[in-house]
N, C-alpha and C. Protein backbone atom coordinates (compact mmCIF):
# COMPACT_ATOMS: atom_id res chain seq x y z
N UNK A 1 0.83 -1.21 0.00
CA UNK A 1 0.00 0.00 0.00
C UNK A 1 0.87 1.26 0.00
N UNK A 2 1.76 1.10 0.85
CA UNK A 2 2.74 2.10 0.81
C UNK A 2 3.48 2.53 -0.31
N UNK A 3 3.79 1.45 -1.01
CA UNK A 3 4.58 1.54 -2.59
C UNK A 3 3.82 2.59 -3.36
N UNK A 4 2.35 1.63 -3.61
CA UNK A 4 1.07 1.80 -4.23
C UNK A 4 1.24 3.65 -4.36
N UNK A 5 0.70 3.92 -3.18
CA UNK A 5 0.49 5.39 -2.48
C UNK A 5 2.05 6.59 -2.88
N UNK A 6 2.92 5.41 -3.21
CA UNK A 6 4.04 6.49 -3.68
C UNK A 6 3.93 6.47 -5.23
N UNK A 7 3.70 5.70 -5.42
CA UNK A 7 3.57 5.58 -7.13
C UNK A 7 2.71 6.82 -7.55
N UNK A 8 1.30 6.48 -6.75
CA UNK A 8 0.11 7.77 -7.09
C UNK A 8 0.49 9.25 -7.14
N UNK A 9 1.44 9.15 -6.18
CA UNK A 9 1.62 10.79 -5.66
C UNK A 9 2.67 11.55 -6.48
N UNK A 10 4.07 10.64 -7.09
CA UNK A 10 5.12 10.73 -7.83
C UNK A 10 4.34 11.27 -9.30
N UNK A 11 3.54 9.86 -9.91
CA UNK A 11 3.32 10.12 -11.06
C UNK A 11 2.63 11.13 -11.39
N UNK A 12 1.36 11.53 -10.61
CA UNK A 12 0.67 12.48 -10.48
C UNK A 12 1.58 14.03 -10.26
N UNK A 13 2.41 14.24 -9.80
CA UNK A 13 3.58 15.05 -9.28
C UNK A 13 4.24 15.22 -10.59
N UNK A 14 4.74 14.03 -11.40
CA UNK A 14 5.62 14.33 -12.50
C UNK A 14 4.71 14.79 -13.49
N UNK A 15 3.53 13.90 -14.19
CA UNK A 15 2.63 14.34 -15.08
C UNK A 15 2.73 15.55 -14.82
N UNK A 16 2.27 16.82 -14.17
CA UNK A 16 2.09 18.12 -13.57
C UNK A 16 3.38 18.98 -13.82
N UNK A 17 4.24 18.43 -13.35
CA UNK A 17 5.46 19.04 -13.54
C UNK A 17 6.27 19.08 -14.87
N UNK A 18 6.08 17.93 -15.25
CA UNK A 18 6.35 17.57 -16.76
C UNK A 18 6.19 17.77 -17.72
N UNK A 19 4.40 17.94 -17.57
CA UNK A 19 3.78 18.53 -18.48
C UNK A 19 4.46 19.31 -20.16
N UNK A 20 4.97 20.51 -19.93
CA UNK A 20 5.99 21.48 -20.63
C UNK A 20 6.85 20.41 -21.13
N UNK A 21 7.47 20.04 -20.76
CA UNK A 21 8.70 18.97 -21.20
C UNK A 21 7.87 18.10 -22.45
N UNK A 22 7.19 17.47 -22.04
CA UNK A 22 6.56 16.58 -22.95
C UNK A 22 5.41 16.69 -23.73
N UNK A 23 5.33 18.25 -23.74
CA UNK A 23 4.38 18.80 -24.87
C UNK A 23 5.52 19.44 -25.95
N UNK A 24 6.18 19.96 -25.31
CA UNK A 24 7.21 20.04 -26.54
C UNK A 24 8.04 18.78 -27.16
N UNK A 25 8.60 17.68 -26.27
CA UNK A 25 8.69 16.21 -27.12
C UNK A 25 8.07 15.74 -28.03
N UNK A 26 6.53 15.86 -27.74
CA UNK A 26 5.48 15.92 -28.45
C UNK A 26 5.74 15.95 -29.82
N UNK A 27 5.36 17.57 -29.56
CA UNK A 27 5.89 18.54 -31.16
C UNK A 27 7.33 18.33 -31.53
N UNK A 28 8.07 17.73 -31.54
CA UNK A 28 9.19 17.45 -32.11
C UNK A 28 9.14 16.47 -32.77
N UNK A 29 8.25 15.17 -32.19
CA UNK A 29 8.79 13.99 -33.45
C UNK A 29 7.46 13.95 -33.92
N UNK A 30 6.39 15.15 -33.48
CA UNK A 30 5.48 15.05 -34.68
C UNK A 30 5.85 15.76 -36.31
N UNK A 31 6.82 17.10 -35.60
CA UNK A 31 7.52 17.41 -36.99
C UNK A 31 8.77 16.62 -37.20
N UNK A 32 9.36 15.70 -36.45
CA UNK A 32 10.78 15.08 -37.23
C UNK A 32 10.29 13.59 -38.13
N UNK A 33 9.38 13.10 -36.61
CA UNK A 33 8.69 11.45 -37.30
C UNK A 33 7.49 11.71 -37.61
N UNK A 34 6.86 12.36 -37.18
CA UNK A 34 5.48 12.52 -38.21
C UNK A 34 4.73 11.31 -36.98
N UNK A 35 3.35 11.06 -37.31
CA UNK A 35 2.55 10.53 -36.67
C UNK A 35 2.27 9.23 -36.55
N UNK A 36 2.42 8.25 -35.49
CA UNK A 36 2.25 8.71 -34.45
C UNK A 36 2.84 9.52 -33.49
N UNK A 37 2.56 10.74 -32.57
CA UNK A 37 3.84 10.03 -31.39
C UNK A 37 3.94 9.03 -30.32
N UNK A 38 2.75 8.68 -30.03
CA UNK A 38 3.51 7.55 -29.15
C UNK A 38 3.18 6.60 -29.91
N UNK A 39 4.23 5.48 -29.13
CA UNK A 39 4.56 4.43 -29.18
C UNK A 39 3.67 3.21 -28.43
N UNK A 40 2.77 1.97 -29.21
CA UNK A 40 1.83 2.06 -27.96
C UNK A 40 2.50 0.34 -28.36
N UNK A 41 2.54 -0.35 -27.22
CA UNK A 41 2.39 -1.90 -27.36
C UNK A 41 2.30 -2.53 -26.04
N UNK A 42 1.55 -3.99 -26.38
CA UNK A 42 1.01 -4.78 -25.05
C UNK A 42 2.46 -5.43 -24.38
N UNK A 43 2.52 -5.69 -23.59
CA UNK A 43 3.82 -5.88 -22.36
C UNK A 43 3.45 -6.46 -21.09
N UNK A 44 3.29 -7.75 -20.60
CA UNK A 44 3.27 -7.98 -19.85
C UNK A 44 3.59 -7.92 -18.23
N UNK A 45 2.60 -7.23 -17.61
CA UNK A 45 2.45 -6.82 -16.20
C UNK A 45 2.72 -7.83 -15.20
N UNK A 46 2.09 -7.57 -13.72
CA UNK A 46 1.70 -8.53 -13.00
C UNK A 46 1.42 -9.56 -13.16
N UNK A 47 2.08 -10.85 -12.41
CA UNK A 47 1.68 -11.60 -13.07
C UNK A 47 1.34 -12.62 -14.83
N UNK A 48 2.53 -11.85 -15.15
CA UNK A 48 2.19 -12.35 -16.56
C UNK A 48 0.90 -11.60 -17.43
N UNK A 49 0.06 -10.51 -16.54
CA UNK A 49 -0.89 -9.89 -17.27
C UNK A 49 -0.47 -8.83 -18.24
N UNK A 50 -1.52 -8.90 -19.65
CA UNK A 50 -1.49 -8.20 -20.38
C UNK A 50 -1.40 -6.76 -20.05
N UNK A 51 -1.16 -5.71 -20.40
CA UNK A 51 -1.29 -4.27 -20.52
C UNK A 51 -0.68 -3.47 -21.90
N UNK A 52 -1.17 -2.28 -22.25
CA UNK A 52 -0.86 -1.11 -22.90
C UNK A 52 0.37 -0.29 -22.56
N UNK A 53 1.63 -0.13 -22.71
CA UNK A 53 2.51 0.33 -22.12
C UNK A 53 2.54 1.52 -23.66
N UNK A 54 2.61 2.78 -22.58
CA UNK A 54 2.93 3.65 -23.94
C UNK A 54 4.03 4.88 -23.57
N UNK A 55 4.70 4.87 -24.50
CA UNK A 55 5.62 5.54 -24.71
C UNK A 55 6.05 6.60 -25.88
N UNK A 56 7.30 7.33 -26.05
CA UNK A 56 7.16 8.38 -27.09
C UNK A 56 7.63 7.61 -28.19
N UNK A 57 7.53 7.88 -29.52
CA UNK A 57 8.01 7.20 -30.37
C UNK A 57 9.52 7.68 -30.90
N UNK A 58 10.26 6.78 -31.09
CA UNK A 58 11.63 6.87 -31.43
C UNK A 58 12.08 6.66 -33.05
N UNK A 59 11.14 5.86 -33.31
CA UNK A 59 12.15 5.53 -34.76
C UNK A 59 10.87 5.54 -35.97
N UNK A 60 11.59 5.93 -36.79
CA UNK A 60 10.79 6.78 -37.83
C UNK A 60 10.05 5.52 -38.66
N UNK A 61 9.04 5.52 -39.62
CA UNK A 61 7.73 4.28 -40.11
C UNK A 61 8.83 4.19 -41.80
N UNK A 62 9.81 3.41 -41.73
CA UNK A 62 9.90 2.51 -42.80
C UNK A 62 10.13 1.57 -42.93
N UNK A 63 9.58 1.18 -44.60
CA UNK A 63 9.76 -0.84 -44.96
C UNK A 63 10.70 -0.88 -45.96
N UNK A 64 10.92 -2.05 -45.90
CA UNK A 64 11.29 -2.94 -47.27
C UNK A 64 10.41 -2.58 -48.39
N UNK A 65 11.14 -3.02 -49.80
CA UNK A 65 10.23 -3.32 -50.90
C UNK A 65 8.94 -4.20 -50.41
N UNK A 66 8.99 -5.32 -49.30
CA UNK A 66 8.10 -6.47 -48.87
C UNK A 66 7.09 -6.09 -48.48
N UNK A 67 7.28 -4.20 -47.69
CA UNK A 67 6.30 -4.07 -46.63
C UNK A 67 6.44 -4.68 -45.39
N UNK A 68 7.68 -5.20 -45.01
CA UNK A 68 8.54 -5.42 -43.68
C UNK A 68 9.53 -4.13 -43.15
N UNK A 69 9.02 -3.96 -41.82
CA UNK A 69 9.88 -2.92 -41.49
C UNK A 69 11.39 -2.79 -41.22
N UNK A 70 11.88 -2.00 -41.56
CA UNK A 70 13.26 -1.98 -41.40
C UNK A 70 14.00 -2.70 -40.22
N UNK A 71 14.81 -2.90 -40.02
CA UNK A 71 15.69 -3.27 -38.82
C UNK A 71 15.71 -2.13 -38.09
N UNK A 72 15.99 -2.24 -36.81
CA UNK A 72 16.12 -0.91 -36.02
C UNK A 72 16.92 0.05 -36.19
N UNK A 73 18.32 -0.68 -36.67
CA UNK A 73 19.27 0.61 -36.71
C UNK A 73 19.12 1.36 -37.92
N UNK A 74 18.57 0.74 -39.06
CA UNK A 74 17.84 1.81 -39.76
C UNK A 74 16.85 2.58 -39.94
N UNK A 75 15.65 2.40 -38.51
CA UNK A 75 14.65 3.33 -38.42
C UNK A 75 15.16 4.02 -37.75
N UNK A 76 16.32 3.83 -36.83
CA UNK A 76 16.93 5.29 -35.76
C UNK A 76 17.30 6.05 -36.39
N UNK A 77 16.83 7.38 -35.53
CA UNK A 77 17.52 8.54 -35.95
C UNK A 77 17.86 9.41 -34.75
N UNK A 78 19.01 10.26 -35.65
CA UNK A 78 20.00 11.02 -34.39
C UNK A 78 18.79 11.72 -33.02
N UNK A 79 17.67 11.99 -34.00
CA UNK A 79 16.54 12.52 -32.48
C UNK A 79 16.15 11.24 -31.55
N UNK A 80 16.11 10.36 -32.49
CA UNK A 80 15.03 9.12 -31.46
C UNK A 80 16.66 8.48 -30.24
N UNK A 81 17.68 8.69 -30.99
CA UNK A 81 18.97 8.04 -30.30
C UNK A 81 18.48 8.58 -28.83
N UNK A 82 18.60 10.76 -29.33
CA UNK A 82 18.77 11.38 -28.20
C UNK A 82 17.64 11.41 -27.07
N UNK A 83 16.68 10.97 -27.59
CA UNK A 83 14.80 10.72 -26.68
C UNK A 83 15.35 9.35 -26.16
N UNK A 84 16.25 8.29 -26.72
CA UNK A 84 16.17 7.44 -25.26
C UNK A 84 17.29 6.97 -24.69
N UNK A 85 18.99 7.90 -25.26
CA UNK A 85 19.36 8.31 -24.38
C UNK A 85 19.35 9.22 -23.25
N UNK A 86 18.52 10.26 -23.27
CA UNK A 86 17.48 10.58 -22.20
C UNK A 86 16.85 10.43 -21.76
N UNK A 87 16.46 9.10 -21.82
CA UNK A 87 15.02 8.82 -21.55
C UNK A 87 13.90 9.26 -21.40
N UNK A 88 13.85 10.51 -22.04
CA UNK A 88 12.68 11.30 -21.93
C UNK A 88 10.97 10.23 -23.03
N UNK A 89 11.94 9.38 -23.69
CA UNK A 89 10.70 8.79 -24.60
C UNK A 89 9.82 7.44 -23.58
N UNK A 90 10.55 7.72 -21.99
CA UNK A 90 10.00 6.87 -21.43
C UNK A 90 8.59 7.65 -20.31
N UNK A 91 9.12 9.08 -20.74
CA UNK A 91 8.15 10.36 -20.12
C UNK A 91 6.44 9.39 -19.74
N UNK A 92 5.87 9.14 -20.67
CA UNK A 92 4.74 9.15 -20.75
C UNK A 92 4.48 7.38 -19.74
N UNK A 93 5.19 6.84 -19.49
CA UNK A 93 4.95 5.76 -18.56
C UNK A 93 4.26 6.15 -17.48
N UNK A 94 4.48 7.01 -17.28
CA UNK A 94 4.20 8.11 -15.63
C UNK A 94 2.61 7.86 -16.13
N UNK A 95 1.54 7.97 -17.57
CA UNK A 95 0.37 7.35 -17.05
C UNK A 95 0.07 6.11 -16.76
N UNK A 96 0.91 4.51 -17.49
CA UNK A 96 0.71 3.66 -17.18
C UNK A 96 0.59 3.55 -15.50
N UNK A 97 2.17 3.89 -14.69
CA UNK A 97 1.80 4.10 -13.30
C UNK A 97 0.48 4.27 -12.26
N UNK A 98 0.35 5.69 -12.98
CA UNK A 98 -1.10 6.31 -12.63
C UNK A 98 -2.00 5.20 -12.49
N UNK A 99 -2.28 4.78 -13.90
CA UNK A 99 -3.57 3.60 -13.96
C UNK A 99 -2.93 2.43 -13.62
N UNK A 100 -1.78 2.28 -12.30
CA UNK A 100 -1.78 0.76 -11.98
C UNK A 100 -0.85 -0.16 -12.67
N UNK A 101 -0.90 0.13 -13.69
CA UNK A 101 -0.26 -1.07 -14.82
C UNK A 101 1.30 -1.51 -14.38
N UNK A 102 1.82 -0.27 -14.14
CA UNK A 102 3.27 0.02 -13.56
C UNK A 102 3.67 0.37 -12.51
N UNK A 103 4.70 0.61 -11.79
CA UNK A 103 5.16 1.11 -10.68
C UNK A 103 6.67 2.09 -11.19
N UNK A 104 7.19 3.01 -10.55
CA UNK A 104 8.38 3.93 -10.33
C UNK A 104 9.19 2.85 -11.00
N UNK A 105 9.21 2.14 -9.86
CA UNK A 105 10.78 1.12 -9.77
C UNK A 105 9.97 -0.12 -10.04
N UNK A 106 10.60 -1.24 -10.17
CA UNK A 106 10.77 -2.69 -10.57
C UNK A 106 10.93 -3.32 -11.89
N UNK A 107 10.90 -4.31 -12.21
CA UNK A 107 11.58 -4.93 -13.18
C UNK A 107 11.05 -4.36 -14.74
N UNK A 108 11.97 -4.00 -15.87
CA UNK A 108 11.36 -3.70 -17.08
C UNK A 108 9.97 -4.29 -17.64
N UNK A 109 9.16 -3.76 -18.19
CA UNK A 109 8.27 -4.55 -18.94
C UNK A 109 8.99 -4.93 -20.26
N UNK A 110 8.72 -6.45 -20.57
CA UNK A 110 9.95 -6.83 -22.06
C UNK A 110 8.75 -7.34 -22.74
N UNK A 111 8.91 -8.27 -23.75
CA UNK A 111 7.96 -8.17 -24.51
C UNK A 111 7.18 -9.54 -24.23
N UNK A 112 6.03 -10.01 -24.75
CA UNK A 112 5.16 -11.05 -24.87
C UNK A 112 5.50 -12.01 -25.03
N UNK A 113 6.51 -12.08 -25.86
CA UNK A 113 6.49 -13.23 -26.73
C UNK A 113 7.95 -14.17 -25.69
N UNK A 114 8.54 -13.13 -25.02
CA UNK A 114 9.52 -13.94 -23.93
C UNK A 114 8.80 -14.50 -22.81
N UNK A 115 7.56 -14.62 -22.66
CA UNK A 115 6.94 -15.05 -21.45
C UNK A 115 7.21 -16.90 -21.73
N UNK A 116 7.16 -17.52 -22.59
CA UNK A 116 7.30 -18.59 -22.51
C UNK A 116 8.87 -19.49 -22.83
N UNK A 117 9.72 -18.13 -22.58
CA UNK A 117 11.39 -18.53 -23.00
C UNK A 117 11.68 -18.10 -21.15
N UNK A 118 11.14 -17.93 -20.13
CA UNK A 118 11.31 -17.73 -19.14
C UNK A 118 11.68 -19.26 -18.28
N UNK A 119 12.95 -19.19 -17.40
CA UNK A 119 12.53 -20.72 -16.56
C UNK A 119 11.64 -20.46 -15.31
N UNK A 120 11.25 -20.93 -14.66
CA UNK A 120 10.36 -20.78 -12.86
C UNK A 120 11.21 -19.71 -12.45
N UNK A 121 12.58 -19.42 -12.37
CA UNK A 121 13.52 -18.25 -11.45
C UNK A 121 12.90 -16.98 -12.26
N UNK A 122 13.60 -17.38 -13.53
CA UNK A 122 13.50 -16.07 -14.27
C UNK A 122 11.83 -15.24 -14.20
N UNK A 123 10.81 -16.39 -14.35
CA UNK A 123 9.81 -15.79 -14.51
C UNK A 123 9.09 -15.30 -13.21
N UNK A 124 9.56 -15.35 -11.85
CA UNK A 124 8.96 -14.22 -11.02
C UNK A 124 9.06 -13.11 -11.04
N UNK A 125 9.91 -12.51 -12.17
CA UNK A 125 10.39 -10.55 -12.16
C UNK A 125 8.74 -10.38 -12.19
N UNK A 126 7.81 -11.44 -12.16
CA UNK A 126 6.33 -11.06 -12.91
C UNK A 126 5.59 -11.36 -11.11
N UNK A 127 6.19 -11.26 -10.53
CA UNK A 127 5.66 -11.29 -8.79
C UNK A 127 4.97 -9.95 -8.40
N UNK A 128 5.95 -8.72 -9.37
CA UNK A 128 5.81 -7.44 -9.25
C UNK A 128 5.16 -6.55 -9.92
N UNK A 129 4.42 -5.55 -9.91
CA UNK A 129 4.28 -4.62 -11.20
C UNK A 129 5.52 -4.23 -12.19
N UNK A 130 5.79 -4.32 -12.87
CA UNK A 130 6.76 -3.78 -13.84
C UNK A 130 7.18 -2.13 -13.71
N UNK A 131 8.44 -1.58 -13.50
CA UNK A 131 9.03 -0.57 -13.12
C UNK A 131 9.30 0.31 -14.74
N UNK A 132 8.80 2.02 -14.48
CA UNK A 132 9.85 2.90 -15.27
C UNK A 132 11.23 2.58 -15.45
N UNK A 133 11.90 2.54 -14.26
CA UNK A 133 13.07 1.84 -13.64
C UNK A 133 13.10 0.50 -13.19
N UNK A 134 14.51 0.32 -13.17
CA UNK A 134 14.81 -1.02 -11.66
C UNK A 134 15.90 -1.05 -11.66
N UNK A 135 16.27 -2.12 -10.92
CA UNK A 135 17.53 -2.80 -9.94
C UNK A 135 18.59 -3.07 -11.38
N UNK A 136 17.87 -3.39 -12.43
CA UNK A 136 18.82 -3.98 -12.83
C UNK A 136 19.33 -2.40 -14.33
N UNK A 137 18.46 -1.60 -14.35
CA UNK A 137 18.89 -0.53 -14.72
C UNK A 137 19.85 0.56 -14.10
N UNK A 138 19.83 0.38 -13.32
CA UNK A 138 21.20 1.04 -12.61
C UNK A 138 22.22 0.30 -12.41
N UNK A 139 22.06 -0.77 -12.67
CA UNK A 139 23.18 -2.28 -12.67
C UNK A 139 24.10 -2.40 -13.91
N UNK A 140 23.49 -1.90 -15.08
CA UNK A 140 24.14 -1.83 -16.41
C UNK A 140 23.31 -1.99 -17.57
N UNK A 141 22.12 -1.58 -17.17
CA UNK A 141 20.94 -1.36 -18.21
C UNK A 141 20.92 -2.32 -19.42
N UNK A 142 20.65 -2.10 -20.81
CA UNK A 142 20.82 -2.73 -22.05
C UNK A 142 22.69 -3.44 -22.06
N UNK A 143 23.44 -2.72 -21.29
CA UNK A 143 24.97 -3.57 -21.38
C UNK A 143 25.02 -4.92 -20.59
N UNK A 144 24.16 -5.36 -20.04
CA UNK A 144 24.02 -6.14 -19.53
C UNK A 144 23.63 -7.83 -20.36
N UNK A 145 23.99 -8.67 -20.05
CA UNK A 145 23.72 -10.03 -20.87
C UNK A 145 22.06 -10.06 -19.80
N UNK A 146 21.38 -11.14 -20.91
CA UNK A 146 19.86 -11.32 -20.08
C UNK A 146 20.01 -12.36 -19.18
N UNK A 147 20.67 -12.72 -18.71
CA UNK A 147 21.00 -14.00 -17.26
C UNK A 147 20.98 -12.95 -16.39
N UNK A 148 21.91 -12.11 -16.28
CA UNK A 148 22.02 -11.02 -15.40
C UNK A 148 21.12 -9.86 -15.24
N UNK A 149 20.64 -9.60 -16.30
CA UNK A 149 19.23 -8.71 -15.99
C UNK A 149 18.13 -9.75 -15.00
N UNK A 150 18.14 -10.52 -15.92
CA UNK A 150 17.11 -11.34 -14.86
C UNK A 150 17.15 -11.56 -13.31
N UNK A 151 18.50 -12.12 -13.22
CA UNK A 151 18.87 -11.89 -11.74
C UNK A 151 18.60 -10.93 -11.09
N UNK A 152 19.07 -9.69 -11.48
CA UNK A 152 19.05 -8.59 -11.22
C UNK A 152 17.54 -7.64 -10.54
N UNK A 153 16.82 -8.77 -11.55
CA UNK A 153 15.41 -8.70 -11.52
C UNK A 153 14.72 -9.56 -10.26
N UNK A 154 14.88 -10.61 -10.07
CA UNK A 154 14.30 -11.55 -9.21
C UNK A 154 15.25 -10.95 -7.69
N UNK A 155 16.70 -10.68 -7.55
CA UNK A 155 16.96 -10.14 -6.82
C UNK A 155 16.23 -8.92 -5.85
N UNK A 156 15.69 -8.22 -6.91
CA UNK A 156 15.03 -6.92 -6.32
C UNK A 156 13.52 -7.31 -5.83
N UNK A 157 12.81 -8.28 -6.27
CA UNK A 157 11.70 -8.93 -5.90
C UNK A 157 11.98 -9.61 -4.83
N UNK A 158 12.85 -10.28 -4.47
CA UNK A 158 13.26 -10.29 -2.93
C UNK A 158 13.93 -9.30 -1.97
N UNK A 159 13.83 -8.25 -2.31
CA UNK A 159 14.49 -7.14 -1.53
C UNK A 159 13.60 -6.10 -1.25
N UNK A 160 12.42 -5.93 -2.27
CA UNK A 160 11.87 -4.79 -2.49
C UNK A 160 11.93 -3.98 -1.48
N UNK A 161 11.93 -2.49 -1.12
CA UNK A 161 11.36 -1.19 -0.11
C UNK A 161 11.16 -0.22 -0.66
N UNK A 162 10.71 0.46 0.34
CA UNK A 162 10.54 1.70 -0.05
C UNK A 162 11.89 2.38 -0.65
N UNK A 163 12.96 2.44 0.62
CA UNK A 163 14.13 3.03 0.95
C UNK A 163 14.90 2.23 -0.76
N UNK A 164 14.53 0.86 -1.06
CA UNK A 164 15.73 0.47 -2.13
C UNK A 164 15.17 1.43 -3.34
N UNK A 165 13.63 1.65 -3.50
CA UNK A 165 13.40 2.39 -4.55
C UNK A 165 13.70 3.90 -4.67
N UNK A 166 13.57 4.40 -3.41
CA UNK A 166 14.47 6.08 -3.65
C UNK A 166 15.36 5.37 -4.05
N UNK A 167 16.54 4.76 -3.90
CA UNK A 167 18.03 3.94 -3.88
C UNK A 167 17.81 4.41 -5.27
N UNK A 168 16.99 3.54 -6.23
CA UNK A 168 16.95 3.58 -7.39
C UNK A 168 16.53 4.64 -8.46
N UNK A 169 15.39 5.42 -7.73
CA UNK A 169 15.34 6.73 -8.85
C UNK A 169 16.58 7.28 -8.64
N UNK A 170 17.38 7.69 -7.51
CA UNK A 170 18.42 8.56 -7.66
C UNK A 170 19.42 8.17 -8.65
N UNK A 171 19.56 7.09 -8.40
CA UNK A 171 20.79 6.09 -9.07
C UNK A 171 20.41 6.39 -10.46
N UNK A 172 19.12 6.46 -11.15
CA UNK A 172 19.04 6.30 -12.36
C UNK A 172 19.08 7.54 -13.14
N UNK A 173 18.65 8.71 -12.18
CA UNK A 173 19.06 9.95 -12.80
C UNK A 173 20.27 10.36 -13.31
N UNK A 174 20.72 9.58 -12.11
CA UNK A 174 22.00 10.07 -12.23
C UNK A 174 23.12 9.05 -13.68
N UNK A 175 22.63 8.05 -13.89
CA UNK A 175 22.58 6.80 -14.75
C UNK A 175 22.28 8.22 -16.15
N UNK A 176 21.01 8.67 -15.87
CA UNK A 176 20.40 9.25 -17.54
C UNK A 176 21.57 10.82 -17.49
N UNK A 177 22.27 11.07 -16.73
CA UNK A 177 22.80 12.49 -16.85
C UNK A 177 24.01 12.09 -17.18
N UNK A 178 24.47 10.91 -16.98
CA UNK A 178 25.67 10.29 -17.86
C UNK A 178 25.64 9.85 -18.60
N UNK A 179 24.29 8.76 -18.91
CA UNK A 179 23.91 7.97 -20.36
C UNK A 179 24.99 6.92 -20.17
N UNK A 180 24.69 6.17 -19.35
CA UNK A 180 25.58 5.12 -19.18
C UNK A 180 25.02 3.71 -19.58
N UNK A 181 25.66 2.49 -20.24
CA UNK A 181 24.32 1.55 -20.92
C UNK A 181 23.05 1.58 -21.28
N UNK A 182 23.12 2.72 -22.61
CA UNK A 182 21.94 2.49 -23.19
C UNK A 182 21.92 1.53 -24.20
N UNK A 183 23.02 0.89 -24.40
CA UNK A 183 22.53 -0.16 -25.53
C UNK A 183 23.59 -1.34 -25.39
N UNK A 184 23.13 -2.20 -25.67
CA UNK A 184 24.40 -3.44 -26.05
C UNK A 184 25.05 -3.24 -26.70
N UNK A 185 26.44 -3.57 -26.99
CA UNK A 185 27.55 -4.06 -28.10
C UNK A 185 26.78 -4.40 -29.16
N UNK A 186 26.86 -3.40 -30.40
CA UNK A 186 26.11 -3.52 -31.80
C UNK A 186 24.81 -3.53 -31.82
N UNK A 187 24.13 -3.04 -30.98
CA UNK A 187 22.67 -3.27 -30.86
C UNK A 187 22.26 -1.60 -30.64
N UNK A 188 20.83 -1.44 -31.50
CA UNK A 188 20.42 -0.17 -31.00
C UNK A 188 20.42 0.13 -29.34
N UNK A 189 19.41 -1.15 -29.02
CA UNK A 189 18.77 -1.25 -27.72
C UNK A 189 19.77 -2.09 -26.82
N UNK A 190 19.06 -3.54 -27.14
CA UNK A 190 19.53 -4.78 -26.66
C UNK A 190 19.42 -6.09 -27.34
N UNK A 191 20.15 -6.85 -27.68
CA UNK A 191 19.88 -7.99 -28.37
C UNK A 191 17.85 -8.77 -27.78
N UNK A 192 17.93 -9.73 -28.97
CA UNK A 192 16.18 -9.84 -28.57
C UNK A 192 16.75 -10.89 -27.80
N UNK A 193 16.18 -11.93 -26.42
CA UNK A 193 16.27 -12.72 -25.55
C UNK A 193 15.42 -14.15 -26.39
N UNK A 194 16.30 -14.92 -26.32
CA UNK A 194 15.96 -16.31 -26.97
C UNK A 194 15.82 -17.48 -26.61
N UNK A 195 16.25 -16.91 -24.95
CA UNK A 195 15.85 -18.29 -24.13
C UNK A 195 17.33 -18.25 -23.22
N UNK A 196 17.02 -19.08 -22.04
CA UNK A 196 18.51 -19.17 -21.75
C UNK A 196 19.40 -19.99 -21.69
N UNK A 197 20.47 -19.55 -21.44
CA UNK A 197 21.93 -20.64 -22.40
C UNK A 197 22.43 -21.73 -21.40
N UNK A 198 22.56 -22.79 -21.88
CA UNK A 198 22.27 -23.85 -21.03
C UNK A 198 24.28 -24.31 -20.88
């Protein structure tokens, strides 16, 4: 309840404060990327539950001759680099929070389709609401191999507090004012997770 009650008051606090910031983000990759701006896709919550996680959009709408979209490092561009090496394209999480879906801190929301490449360890990061932040983003973010995110992850699900999550917004500010692991070795982001290595 206590978490809960900080989540409400933060996000509500940042939305407000933020506001300015992310009305002009807004208008930027509506004139650089054009429309949409956000970024909307389902991501598994609590529990393995579905949700809407939305975010700003980063990388600009092209295909192949096929009508297959590009690879990532050719939809990036020098703006979308700088929206999530700032993480400012993660701005708009602050409503998922709001409505529950998320929390401040705990484990990334990753995508759907890894829910069944998870073993029993790996798959409790899903004990928790899914974090803006976490444990394992101040740990070495996207530079990190996924054995160790995971850990990183189930670790903090046995630790959780109040006190570890200030621990962690500070840590991560301070993480985004250096831009320290935002991406893997050759990877925009992070390599995609394929299961783990036996």
């Amino acid at each position: 309840m206590i978490k809960r009650g900080f989540d409400l008051f933060a996000s509500i606090l940042g939305l407000l404060l933020l506001a300015p910031v992310m009305a002009i983000v807004a208008w930027q990759i509506r004139k650089k990327l054009g429309s949409p701006v956000l970024f909307r896709q389902v991501r598994p919550g609590k529990d393995g539950k579905p949700f809407e996680m939305v975010k700003f959009r980063t990388m600009r709408d092209a295909h192949d001759a096929m009508g297959n979209p590009l690879p990532d490092s050719e939809r990036m561009t020098p703006f979308g680099s700088f929206l999530r090496s700032s993480s400012l394209d993660e701005l708009p999480e602050l409503w998922n929070v709001l409505k529950g879906d998320m929390s401040l801190v705990g484990p990334r929301p990753l995508l759907m389709e890894y829910l069944p490449l998870y073993n029993s360890e790996q798959y409790r990061r899903h004990e928790v609401r899914p974090g803006v932040t976490g444990w394992a983003q101040i740990n070495g973010r996207n530079a990190l191999e996924w054995e160790e995110k995971f850990n990183l992850d189930v670790w903090y699900v046995d630790n959780q507090s109040l006190w570890l999550d200030l621990k962690v917004i500070f840590l991560t500010i301070k993480k985004v004012v250096i831009r320290d692991g935002i991406s893997a070795e050759g990877e925009v982001t992070a390599a995609k997770f394929t299961g783990t290595k036996r």
